[in-house]
PDB file of N, CA and C in Angstrom:
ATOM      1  N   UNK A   1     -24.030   2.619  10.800  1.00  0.00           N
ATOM      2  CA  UNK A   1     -24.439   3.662   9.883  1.00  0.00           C
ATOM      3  C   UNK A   1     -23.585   3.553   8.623  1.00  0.00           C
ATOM      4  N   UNK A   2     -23.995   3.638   7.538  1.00  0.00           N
ATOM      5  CA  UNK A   2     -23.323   3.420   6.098  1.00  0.00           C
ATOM      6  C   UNK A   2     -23.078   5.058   5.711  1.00  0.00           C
ATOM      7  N   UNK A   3     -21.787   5.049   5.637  1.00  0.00           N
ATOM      8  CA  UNK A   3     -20.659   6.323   5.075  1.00  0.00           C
ATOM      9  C   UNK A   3     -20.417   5.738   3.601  1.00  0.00           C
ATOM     10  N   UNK A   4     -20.323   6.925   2.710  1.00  0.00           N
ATOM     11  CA  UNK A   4     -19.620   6.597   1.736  1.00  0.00           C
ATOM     12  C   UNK A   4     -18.602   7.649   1.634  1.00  0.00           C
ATOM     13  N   UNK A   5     -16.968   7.356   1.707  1.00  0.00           N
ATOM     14  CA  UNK A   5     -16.295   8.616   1.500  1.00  0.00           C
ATOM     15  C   UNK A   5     -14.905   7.656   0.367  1.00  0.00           C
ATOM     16  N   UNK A   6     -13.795   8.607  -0.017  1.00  0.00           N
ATOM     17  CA  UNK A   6     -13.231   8.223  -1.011  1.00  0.00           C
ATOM     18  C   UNK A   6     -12.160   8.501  -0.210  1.00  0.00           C
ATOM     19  N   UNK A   7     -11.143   7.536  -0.358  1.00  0.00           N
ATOM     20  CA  UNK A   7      -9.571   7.230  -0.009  1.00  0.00           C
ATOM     21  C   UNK A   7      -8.866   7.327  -1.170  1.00  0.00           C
ATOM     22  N   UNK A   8      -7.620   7.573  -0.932  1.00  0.00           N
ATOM     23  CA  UNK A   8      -6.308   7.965  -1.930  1.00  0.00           C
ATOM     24  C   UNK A   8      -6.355   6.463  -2.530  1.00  0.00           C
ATOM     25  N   UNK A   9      -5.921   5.700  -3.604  1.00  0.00           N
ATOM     26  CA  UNK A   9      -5.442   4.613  -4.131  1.00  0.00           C
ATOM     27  C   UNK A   9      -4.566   3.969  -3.657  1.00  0.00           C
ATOM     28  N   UNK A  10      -3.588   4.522  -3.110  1.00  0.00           N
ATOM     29  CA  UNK A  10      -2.321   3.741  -2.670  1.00  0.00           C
ATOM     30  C   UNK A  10      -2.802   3.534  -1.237  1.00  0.00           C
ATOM     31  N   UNK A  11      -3.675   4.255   0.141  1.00  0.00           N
ATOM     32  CA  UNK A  11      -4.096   3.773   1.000  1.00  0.00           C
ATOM     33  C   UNK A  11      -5.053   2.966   0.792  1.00  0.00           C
ATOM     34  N   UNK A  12      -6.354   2.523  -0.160  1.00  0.00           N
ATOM     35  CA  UNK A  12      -6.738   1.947   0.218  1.00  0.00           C
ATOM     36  C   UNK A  12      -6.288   0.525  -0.161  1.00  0.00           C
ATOM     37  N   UNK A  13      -5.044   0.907  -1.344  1.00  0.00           N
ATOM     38  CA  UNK A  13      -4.529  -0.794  -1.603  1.00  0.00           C
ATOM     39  C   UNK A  13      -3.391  -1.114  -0.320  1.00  0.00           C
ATOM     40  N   UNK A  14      -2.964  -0.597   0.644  1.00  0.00           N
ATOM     41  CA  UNK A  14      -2.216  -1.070   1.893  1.00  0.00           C
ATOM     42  C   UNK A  14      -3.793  -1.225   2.694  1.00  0.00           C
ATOM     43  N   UNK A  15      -4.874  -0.862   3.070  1.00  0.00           N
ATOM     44  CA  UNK A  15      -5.735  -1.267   3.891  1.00  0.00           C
ATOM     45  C   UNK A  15      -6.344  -2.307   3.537  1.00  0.00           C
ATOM     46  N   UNK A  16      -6.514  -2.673   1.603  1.00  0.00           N
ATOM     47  CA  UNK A  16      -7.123  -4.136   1.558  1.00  0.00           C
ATOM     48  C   UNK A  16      -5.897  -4.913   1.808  1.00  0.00           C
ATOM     49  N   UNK A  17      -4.468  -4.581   1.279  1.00  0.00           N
ATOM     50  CA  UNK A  17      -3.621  -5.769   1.931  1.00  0.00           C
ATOM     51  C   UNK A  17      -3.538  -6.243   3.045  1.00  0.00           C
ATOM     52  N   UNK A  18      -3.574  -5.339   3.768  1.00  0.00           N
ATOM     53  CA  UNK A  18      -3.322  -5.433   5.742  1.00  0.00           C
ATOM     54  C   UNK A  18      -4.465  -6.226   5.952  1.00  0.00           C
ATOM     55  N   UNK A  19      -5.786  -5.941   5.839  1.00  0.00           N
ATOM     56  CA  UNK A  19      -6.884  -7.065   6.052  1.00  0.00           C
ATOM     57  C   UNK A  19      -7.149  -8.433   5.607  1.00  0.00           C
ATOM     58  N   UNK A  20      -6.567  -8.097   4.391  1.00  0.00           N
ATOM     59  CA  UNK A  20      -6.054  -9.686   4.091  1.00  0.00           C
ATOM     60  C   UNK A  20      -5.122 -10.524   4.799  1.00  0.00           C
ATOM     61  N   UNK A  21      -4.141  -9.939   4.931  1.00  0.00           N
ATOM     62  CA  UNK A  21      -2.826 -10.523   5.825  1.00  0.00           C
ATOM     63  C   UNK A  21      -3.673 -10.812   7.085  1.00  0.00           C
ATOM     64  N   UNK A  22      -4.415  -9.774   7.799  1.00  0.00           N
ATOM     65  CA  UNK A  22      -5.030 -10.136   9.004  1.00  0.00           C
ATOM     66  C   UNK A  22      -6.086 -11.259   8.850  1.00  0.00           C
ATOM     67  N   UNK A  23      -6.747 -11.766   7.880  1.00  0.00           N
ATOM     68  CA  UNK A  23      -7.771 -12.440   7.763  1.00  0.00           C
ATOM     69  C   UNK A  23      -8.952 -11.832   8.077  1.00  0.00           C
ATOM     70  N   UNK A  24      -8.970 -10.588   8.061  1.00  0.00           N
ATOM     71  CA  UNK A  24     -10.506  -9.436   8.833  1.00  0.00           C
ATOM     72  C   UNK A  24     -10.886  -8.810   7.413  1.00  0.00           C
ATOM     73  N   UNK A  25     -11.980  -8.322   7.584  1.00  0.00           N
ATOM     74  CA  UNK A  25     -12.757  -7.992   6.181  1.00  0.00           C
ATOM     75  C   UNK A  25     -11.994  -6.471   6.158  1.00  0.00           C
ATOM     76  N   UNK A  26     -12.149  -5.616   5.131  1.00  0.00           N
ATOM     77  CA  UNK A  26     -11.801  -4.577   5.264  1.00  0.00           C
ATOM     78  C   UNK A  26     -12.291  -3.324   5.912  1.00  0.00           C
ATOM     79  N   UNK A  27     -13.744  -3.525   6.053  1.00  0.00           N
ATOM     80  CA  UNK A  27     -14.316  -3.007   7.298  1.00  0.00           C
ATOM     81  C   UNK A  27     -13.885  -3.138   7.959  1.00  0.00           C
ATOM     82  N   UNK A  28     -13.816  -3.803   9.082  1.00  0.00           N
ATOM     83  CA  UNK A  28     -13.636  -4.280   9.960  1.00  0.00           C
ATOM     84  C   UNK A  28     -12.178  -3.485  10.407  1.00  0.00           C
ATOM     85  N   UNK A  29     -11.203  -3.806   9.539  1.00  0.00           N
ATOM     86  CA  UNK A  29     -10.249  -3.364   9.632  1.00  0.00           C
ATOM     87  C   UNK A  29     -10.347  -1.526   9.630  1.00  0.00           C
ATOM     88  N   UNK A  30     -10.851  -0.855   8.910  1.00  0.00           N
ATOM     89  CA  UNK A  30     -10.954   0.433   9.135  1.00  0.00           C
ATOM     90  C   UNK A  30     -12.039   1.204   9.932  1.00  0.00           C
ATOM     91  N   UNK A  31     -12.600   0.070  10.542  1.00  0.00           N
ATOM     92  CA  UNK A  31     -13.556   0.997  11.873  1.00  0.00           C
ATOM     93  C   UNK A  31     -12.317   0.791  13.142  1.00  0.00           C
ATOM     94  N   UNK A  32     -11.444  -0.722  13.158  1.00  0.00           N
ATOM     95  CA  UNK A  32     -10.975  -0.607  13.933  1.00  0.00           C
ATOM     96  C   UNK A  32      -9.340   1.204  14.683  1.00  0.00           C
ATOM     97  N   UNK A  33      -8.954   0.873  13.176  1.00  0.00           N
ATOM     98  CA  UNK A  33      -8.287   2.317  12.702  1.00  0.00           C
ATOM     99  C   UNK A  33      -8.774   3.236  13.463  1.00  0.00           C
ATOM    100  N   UNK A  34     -10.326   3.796  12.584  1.00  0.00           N
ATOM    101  CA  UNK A  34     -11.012   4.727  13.331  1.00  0.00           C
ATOM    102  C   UNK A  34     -11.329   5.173  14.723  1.00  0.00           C
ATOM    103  N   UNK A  35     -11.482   3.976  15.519  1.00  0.00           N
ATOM    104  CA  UNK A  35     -11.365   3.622  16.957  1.00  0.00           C
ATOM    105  C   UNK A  35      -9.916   4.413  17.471  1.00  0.00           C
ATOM    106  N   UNK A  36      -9.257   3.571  17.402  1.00  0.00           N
ATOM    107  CA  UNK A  36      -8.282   3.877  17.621  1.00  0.00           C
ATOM    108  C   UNK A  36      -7.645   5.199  17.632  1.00  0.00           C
ATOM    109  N   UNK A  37      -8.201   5.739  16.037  1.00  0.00           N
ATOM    110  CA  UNK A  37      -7.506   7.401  16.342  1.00  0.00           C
ATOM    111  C   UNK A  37      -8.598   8.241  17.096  1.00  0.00           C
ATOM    112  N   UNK A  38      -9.451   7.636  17.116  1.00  0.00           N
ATOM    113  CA  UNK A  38     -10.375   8.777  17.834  1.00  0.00           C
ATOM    114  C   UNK A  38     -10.216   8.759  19.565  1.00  0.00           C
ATOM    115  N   UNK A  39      -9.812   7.849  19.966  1.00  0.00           N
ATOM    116  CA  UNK A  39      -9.471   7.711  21.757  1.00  0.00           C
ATOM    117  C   UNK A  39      -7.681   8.099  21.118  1.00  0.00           C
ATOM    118  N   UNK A  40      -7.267   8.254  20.335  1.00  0.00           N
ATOM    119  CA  UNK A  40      -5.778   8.534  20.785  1.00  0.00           C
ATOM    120  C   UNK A  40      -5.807  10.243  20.702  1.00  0.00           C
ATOM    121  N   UNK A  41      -4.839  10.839  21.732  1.00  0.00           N
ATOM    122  CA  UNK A  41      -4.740  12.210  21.386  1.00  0.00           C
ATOM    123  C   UNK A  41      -4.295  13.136  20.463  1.00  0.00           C
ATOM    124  N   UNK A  42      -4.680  14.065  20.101  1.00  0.00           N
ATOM    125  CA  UNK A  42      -4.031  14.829  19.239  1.00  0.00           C
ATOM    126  C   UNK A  42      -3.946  14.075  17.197  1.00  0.00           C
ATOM    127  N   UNK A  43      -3.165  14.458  16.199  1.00  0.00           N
ATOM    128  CA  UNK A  43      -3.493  14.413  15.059  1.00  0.00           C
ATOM    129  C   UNK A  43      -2.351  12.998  14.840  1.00  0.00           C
ATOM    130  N   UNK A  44      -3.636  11.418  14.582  1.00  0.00           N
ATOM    131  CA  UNK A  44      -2.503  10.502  14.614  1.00  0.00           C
ATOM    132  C   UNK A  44      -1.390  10.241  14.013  1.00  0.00           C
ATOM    133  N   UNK A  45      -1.461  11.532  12.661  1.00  0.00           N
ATOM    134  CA  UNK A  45      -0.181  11.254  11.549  1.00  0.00           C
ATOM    135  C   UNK A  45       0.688  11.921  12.139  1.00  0.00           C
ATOM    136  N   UNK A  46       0.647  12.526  13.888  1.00  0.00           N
ATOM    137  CA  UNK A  46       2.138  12.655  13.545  1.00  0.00           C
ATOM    138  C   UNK A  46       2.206  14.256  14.208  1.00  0.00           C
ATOM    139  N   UNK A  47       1.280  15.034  13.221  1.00  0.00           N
ATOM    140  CA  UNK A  47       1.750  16.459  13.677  1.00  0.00           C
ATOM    141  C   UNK A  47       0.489  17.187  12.477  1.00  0.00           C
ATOM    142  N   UNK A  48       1.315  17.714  11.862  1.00  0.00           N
ATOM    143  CA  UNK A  48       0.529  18.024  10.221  1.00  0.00           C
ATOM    144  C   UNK A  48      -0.245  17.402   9.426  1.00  0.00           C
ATOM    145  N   UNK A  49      -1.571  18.319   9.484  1.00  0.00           N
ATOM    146  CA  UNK A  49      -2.389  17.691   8.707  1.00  0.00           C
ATOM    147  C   UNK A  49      -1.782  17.310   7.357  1.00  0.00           C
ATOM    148  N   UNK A  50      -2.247  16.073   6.646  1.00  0.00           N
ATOM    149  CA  UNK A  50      -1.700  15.763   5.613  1.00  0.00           C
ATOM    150  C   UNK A  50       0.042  15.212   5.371  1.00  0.00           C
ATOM    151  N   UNK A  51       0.191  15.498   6.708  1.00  0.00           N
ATOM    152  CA  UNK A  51       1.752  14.450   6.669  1.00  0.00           C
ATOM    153  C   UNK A  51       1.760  13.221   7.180  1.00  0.00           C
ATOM    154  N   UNK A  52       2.715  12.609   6.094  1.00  0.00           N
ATOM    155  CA  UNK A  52       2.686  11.502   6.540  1.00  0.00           C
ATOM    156  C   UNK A  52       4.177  10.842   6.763  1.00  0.00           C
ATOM    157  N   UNK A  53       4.878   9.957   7.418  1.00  0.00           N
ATOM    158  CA  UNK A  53       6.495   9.598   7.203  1.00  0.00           C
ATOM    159  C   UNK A  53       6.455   8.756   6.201  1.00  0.00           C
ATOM    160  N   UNK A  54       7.776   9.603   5.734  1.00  0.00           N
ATOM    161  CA  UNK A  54       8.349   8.714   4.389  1.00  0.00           C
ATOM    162  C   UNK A  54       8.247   7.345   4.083  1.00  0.00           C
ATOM    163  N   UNK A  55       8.557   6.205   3.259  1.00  0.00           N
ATOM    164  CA  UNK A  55       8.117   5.317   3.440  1.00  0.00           C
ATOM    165  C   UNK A  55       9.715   5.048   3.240  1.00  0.00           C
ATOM    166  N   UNK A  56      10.493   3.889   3.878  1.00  0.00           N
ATOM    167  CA  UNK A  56      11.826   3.538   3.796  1.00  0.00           C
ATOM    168  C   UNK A  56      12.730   3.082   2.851  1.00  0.00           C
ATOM    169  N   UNK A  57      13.760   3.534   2.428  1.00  0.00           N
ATOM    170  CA  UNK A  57      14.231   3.440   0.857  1.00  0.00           C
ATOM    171  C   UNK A  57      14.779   1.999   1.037  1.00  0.00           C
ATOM    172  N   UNK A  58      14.574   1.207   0.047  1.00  0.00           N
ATOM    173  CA  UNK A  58      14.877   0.113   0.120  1.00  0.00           C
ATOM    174  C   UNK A  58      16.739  -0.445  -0.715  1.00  0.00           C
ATOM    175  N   UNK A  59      17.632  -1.094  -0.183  1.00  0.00           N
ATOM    176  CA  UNK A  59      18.819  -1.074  -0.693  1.00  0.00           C
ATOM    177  C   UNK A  59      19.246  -2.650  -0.909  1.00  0.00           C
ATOM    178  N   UNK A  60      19.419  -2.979  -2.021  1.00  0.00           N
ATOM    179  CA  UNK A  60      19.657  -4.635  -2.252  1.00  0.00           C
ATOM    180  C   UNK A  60      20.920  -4.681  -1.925  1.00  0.00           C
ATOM    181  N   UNK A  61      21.052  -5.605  -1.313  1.00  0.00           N
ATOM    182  CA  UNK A  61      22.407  -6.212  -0.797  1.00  0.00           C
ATOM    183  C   UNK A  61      22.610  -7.242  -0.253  1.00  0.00           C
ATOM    184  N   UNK A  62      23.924  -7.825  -1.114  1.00  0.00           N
ATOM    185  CA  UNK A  62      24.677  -9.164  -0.813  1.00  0.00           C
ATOM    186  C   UNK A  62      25.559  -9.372   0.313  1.00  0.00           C
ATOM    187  N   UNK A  63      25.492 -10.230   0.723  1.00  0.00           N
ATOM    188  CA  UNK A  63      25.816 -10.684   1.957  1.00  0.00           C
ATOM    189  C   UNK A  63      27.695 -10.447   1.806  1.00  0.00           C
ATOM    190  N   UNK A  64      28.193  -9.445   2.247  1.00  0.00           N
ATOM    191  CA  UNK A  64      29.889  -9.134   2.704  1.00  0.00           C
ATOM    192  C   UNK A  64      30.073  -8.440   1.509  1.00  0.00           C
ATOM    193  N   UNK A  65      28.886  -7.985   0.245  1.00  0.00           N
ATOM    194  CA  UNK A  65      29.405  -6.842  -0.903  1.00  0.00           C
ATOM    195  C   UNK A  65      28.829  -5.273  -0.151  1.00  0.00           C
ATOM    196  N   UNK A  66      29.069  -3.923  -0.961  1.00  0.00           N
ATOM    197  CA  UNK A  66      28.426  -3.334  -0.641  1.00  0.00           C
ATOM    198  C   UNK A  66      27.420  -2.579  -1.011  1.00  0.00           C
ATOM    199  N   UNK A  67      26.370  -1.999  -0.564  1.00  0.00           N
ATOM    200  CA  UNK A  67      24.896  -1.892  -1.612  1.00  0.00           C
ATOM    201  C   UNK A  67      25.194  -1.316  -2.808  1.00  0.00           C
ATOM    202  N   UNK A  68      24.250  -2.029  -3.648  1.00  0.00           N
ATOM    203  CA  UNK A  68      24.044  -1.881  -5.108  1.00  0.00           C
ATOM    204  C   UNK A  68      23.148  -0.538  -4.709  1.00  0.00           C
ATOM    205  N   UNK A  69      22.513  -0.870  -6.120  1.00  0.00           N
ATOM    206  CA  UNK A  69      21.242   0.611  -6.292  1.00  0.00           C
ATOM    207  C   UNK A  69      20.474   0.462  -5.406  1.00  0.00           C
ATOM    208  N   UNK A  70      20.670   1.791  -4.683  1.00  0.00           N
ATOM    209  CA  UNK A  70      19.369   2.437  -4.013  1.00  0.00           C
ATOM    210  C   UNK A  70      18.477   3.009  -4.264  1.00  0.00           C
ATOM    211  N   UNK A  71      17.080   2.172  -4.036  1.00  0.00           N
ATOM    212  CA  UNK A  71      15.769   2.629  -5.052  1.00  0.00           C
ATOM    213  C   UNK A  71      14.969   3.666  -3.936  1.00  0.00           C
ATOM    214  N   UNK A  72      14.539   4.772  -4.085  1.00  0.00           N
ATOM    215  CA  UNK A  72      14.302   5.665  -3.447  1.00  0.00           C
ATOM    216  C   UNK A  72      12.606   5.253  -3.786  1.00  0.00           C
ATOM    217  N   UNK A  73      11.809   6.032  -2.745  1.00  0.00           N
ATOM    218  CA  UNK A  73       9.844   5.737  -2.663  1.00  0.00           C
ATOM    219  C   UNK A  73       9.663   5.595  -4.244  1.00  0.00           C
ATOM    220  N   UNK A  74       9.697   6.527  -4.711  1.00  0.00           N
ATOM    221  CA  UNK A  74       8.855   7.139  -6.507  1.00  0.00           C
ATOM    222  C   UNK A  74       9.659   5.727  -7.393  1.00  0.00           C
ATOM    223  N   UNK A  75      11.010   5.379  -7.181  1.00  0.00           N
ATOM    224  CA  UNK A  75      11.904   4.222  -7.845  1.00  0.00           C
ATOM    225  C   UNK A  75      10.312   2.894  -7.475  1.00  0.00           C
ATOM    226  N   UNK A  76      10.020   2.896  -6.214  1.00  0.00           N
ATOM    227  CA  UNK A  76       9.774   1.378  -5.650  1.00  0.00           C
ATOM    228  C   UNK A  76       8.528   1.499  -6.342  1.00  0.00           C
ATOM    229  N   UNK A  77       7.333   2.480  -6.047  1.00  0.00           N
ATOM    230  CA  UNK A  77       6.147   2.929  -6.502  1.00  0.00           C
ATOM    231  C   UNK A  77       6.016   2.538  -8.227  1.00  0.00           C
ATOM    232  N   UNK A  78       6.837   2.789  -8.833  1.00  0.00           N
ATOM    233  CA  UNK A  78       6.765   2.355 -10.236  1.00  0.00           C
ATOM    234  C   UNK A  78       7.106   1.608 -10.382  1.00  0.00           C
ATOM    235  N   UNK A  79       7.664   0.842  -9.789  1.00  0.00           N
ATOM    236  CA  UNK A  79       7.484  -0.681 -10.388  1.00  0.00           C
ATOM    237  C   UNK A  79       6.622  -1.440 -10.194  1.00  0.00           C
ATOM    238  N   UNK A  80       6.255  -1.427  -8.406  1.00  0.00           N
ATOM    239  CA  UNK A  80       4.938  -1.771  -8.066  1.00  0.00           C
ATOM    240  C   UNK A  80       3.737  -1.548  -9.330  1.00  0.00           C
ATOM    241  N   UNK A  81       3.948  -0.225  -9.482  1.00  0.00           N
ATOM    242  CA  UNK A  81       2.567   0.126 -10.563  1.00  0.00           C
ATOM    243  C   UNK A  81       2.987  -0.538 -12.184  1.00  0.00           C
ATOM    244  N   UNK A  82       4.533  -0.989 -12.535  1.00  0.00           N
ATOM    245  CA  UNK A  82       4.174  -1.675 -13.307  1.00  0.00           C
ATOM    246  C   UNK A  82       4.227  -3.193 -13.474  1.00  0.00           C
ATOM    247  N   UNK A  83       4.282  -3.694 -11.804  1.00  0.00           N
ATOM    248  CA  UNK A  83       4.130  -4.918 -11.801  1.00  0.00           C
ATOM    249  C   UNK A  83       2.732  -4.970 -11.819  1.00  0.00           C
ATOM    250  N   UNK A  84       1.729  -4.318 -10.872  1.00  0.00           N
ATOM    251  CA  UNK A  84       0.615  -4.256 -10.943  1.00  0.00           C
ATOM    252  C   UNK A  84      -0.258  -3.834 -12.506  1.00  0.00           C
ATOM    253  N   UNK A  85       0.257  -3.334 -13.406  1.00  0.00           N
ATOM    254  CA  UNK A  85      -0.431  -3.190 -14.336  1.00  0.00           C
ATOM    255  C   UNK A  85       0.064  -4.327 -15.641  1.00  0.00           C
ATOM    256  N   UNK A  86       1.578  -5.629 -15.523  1.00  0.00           N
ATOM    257  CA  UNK A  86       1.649  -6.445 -16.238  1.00  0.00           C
ATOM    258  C   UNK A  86       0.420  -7.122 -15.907  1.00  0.00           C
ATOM    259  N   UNK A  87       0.750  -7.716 -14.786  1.00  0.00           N
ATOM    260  CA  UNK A  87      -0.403  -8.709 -13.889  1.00  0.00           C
ATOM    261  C   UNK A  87      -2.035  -8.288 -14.422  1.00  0.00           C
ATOM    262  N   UNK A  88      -2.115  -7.212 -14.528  1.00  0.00           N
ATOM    263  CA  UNK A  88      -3.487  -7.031 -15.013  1.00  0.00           C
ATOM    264  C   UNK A  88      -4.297  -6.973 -16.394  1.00  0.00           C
ATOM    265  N   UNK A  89      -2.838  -6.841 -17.198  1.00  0.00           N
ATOM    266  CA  UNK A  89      -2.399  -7.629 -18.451  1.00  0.00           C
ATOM    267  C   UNK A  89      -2.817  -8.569 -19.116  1.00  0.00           C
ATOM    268  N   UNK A  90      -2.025  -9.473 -18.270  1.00  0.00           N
ATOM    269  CA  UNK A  90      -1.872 -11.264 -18.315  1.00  0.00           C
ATOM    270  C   UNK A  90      -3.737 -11.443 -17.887  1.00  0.00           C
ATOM    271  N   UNK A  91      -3.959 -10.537 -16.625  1.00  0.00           N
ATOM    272  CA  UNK A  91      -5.301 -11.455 -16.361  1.00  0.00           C
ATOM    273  C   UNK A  91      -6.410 -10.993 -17.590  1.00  0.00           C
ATOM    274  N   UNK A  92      -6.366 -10.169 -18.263  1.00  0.00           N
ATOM    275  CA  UNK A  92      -7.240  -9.730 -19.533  1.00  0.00           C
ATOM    276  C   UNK A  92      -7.188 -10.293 -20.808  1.00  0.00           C
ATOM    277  N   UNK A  93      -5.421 -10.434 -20.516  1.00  0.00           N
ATOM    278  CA  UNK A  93      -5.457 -11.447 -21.925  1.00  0.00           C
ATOM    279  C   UNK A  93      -5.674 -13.178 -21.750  1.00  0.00           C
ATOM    280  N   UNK A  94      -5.361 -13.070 -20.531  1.00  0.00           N
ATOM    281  CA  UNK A  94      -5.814 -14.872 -19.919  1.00  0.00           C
ATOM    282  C   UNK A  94      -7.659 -15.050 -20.035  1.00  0.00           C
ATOM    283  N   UNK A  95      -8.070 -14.328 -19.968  1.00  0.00           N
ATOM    284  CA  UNK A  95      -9.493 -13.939 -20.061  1.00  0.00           C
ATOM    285  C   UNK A  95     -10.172 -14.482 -21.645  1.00  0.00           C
ATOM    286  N   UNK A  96      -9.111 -13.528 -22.218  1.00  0.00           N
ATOM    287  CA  UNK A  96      -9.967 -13.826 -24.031  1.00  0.00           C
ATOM    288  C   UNK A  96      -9.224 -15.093 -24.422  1.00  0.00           C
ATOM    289  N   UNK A  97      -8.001 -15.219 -23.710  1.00  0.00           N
ATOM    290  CA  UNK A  97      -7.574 -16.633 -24.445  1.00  0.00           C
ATOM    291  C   UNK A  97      -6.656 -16.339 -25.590  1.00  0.00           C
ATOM    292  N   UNK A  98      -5.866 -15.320 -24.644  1.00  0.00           N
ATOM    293  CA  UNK A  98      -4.589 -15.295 -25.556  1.00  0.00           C
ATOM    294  C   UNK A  98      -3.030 -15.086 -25.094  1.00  0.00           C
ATOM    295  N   UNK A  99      -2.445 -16.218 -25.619  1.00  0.00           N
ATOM    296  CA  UNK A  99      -0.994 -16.009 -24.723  1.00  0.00           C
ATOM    297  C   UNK A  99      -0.571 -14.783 -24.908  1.00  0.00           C
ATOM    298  N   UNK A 100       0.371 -14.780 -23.703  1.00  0.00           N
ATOM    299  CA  UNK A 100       1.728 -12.990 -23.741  1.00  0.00           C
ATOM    300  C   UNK A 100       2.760 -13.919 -23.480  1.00  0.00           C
TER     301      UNK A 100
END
């Protein structure tokens, strides 16, 4: 049966990554999801509707120094979004045929 419903941006760009990594279409990949939470009990995020766990702060560090900057979710998220929006850049201006 064909659903059309709308996902947040940032889930559905971890569900096309994950299907990629898996080699499975992205269907595929989110009926399997669906499956899954529907035979599991109770609310799969956890508890609360609409919660979800944090995502893990990431800390660069050299091997016997001790951590540099600690980039907290909203730190990692913007860069992502402005690595993702150079990249999309480059591919627009690679398009008309003009260096950056």
């Amino acid at each position: 049966m064909r659903t059309i419903f709308d996902l947040p941006e940032p889930i559905f760009r971890e569900a096309k990554a994950r299907a990629a990594r898996e080699g499975v279409k992205l269907k595929e990949l989110i009926v399997r999801y669906i499956e899954v939470g529907l035979r599991s009990p109770g609310v799969p995020d956890g508890g609360e509707k609409g919660h979800r766990e944090p995502l893990p702060t990431a800390i660069s560090r050299e091997a016997g120094k001790p951590p540099s900057k600690v980039l907290g979710n909203r730190d990692l998220d913007a860069l992502l979004e402005e690595d993702e929006f150079d990249r999309y850049q480059r591919t627009i201006a690679s398009a008309k045929g003009v260096d950056t």
